[in-house]
Protein backbone atom coordinates (compact mmCIF):
# COMPACT_ATOMS: atom_id res chain seq x y z
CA UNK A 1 28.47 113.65 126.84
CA UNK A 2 31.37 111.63 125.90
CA UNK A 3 34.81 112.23 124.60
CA UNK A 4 34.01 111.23 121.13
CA UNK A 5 30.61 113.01 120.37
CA UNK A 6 32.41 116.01 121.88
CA UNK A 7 34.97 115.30 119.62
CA UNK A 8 32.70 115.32 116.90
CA UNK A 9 31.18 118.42 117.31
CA UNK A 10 34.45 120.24 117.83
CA UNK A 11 34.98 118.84 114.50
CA UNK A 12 31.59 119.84 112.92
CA UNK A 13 32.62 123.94 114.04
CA UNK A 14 35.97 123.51 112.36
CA UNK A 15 34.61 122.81 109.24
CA UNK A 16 32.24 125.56 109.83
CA UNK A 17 34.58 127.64 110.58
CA UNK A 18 36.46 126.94 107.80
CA UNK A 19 33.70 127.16 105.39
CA UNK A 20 32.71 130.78 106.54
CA UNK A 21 35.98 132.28 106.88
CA UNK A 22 36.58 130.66 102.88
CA UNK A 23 33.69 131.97 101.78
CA UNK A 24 34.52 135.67 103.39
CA UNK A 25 37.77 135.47 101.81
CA UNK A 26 36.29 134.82 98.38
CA UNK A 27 37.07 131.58 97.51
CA UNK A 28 34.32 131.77 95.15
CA UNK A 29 33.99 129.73 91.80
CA UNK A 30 32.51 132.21 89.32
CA UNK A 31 31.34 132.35 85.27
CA UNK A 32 31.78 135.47 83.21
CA UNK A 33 28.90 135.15 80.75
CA UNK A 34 28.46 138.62 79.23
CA UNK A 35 24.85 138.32 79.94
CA UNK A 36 24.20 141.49 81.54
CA UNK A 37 21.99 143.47 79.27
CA UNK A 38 23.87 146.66 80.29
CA UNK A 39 27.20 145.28 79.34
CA UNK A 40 25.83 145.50 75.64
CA UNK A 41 27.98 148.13 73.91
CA UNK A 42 31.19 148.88 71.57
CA UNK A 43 33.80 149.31 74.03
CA UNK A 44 37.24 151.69 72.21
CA UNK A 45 41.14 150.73 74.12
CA UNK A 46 41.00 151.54 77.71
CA UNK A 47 37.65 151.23 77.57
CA UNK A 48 36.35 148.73 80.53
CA UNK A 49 33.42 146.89 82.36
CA UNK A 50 33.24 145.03 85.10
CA UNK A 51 30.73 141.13 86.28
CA UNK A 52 30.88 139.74 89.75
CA UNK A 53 33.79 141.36 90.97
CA UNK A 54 36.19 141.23 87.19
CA UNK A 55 37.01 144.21 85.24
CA UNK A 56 37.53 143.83 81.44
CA UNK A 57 39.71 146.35 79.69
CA UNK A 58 40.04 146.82 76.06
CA UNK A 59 43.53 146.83 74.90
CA UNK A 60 44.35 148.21 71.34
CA UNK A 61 41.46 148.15 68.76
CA UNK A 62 37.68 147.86 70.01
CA UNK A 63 35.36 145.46 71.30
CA UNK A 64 31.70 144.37 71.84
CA UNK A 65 29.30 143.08 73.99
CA UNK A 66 26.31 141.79 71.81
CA UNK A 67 24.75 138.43 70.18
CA UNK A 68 26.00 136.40 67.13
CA UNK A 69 23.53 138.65 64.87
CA UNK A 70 26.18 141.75 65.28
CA UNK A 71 29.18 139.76 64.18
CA UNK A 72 30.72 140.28 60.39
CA UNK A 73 31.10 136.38 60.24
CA UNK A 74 28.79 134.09 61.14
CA UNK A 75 29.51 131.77 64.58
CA UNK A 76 27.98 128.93 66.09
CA UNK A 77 27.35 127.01 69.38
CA UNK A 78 26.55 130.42 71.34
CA UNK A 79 22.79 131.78 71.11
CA UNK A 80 23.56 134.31 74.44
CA UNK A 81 25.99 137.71 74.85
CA UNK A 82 29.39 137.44 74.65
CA UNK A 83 32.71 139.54 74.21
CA UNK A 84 33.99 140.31 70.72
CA UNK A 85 37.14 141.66 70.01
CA UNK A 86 37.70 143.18 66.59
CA UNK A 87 41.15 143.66 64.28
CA UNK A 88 44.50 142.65 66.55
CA UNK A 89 43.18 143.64 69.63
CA UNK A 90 42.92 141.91 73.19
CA UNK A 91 41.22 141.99 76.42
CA UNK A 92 42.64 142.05 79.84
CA UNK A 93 40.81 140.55 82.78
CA UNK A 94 41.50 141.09 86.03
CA UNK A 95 39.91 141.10 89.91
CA UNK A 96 38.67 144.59 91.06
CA UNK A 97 40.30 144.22 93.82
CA UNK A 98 43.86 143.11 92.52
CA UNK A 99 43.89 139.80 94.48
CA UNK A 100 44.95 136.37 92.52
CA UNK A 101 42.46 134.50 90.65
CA UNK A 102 42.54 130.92 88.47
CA UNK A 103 41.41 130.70 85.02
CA UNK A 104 39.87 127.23 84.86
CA UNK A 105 38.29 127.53 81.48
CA UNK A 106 36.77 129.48 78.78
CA UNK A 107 34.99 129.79 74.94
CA UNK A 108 35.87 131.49 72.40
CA UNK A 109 35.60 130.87 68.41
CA UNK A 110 37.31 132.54 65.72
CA UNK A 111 35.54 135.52 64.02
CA UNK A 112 37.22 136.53 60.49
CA UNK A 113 36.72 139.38 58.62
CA UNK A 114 34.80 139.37 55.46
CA UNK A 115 36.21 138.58 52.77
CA UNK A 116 38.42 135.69 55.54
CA UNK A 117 42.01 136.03 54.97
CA UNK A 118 43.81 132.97 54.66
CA UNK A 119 46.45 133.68 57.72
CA UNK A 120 45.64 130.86 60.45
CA UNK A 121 45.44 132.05 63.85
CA UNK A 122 45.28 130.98 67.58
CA UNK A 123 43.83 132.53 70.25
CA UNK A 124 46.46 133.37 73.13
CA UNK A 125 45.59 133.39 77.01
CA UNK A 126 48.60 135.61 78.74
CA UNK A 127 49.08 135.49 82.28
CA UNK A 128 50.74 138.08 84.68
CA UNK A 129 51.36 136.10 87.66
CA UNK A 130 51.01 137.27 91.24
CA UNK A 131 54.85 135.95 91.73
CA UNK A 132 55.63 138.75 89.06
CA UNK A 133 56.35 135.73 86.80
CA UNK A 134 54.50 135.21 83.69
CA UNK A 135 52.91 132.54 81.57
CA UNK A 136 51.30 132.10 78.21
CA UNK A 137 49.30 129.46 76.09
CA UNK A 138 47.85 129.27 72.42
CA UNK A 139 44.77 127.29 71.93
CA UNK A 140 43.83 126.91 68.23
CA UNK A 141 40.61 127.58 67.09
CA UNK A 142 37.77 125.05 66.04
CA UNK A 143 37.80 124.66 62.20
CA UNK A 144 34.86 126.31 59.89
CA UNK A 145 31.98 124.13 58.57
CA UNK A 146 30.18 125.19 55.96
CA UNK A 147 31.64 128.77 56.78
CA UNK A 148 30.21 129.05 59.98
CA UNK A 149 33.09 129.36 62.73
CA UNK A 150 32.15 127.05 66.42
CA UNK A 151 32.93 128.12 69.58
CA UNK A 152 35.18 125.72 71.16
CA UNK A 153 36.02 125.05 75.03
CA UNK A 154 39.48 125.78 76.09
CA UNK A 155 40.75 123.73 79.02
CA UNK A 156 43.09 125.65 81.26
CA UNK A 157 42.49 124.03 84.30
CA UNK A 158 46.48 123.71 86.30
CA UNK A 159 47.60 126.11 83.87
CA UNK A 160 46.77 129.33 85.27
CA UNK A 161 46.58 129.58 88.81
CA UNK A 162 46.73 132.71 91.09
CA UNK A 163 46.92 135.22 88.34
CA UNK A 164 46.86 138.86 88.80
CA UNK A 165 45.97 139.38 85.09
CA UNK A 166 45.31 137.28 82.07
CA UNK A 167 44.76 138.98 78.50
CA UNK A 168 43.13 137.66 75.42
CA UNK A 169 44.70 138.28 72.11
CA UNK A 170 44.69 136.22 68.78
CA UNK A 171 48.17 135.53 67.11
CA UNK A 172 49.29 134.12 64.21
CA UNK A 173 49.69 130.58 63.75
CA UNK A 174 52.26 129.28 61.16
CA UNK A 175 54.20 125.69 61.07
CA UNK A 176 52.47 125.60 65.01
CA UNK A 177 54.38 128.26 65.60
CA UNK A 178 52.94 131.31 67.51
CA UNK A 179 53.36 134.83 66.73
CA UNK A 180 55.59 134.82 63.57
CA UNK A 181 53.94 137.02 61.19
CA UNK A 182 51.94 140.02 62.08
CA UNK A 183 47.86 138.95 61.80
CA UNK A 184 46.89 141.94 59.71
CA UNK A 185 43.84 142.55 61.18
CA UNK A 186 43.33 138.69 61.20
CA UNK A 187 43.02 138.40 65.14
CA UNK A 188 39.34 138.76 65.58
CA UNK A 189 37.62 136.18 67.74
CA UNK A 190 34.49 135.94 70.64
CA UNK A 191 35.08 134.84 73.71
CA UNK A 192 32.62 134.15 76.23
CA UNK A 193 31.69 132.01 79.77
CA UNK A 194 35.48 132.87 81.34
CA UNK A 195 35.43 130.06 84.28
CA UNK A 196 37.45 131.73 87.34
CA UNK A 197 38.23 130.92 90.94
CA UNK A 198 39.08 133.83 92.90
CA UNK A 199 42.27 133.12 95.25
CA UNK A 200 42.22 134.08 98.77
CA UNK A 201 44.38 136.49 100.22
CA UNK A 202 46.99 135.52 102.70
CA UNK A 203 45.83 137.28 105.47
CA UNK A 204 42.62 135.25 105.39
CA UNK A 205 44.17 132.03 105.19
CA UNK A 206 45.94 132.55 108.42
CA UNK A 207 42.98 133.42 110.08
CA UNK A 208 41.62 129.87 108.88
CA UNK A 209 44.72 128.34 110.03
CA UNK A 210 44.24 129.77 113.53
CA UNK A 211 40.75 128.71 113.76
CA UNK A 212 41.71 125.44 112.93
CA UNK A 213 44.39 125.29 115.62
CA UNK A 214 42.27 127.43 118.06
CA UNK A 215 39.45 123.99 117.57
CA UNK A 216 42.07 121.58 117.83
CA UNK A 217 43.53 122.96 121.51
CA UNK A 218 40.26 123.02 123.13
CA UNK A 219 39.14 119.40 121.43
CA UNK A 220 42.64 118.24 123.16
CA UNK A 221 41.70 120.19 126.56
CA UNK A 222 38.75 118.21 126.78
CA UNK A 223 39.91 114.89 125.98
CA UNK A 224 42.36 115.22 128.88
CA UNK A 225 39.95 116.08 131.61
């Protein structure tokens, strides 16, 4: 066999090397749909649930786990399960495990109460960092049509990466600027298909890393002979 095919096939175990020790160490692309049927509930603060590996805790207020029909405004662009939260509430999100995750994207549509006050809001994605640092970002909702509220797609992809927490909250949303007035039981909204990439830990990379070097000595040992 010559240098190169062995070469090649030193190659070939690297990558599968790589591949399996990623995959052990959870570098796994996920979607948090709500679809469960046993997730469907009324959920009080400090309540929580967990899908594919991510607990959700209720923070101030209550939540729900149901279909458009239980809503007290009407919403659009979601026929399946997803997460309500109700008044000024929030929920946190957050690996079982306590290891770093990236929120890529997510949905989530406005839900007002009934009679709709006339206070805009935002919906607010805040980040605890696994640095200890943290980070936060408004998205504003779609508008009405015809009074029905849409479920829009929020874009965080670069903006929060390995996370230890990120919690969902509505905030006001005067002159573009966030939080200025208190929502008065304004901050209602759904939220639903939460696109995350779990983060592996460090201990696991290494172990990568010294596969990778491991393959590379013994493709160099038998290029020499």
């Amino acid at each position: 066999m010559s240098k190169f095919v062995r070469h090649l096939l030193s190659a070939a175990a690297v990558a599968g090397a790589f591949a399996a020790t990623s995959a052990s160490a959870g570098v796994i692309p996920a979607v948090l749909t709500f679809e469960n049927p046993a997730l469907t509930g009324l959920y009080f603060a400090g309540d929580s649930f967990t899908e594919q590996g991510f607990r959700m805790t209720v923070d101030f207020d209550f939540g729900t786990v149901d279909s458009a029909a239980s809503l007290p405004a009407p919403t659009s662009g979601n026929g399946s399960q997803f997460y309500f939260q109700s008044n000024d509430g929030g929920l946190i999100v957050q690996r079982e495990d306590g290891l770093g995750f990236n929120l890529n994207s997510f949905q989530y549509a406005f839900v007002p109460q009934n009679p709709a006050s006339a206070l805009a809001t935002a919906i607010v994605a805040f980040a605890q960092n696994m640095d200890g640092s943290q980070s936060g970002f408004g998205f504003a909702f779609a508008a009405a049509v015809n009074g029905v509220n849409p479920f829009a797609t929020a874009n965080a992809a670069g903006l929060f990466n390995n996370i230890r927490s990120v919690e969902f909250f509505a905030c006001s949303l005067v002159g573009n600027q966030l939080c200025t007035v208190a929502t008065n039981n304004s901050g209602q909204f759904a939220l639903d298909n939460l696109n995350v990439t779990t983060v592996p830990e460090p201990t696991s990379v290494a172990l990568v890393l010294a596969a990778l070097m491991a393959a590379g000595y013994s493709v160099r040992r038998k290029n020499v002979r």
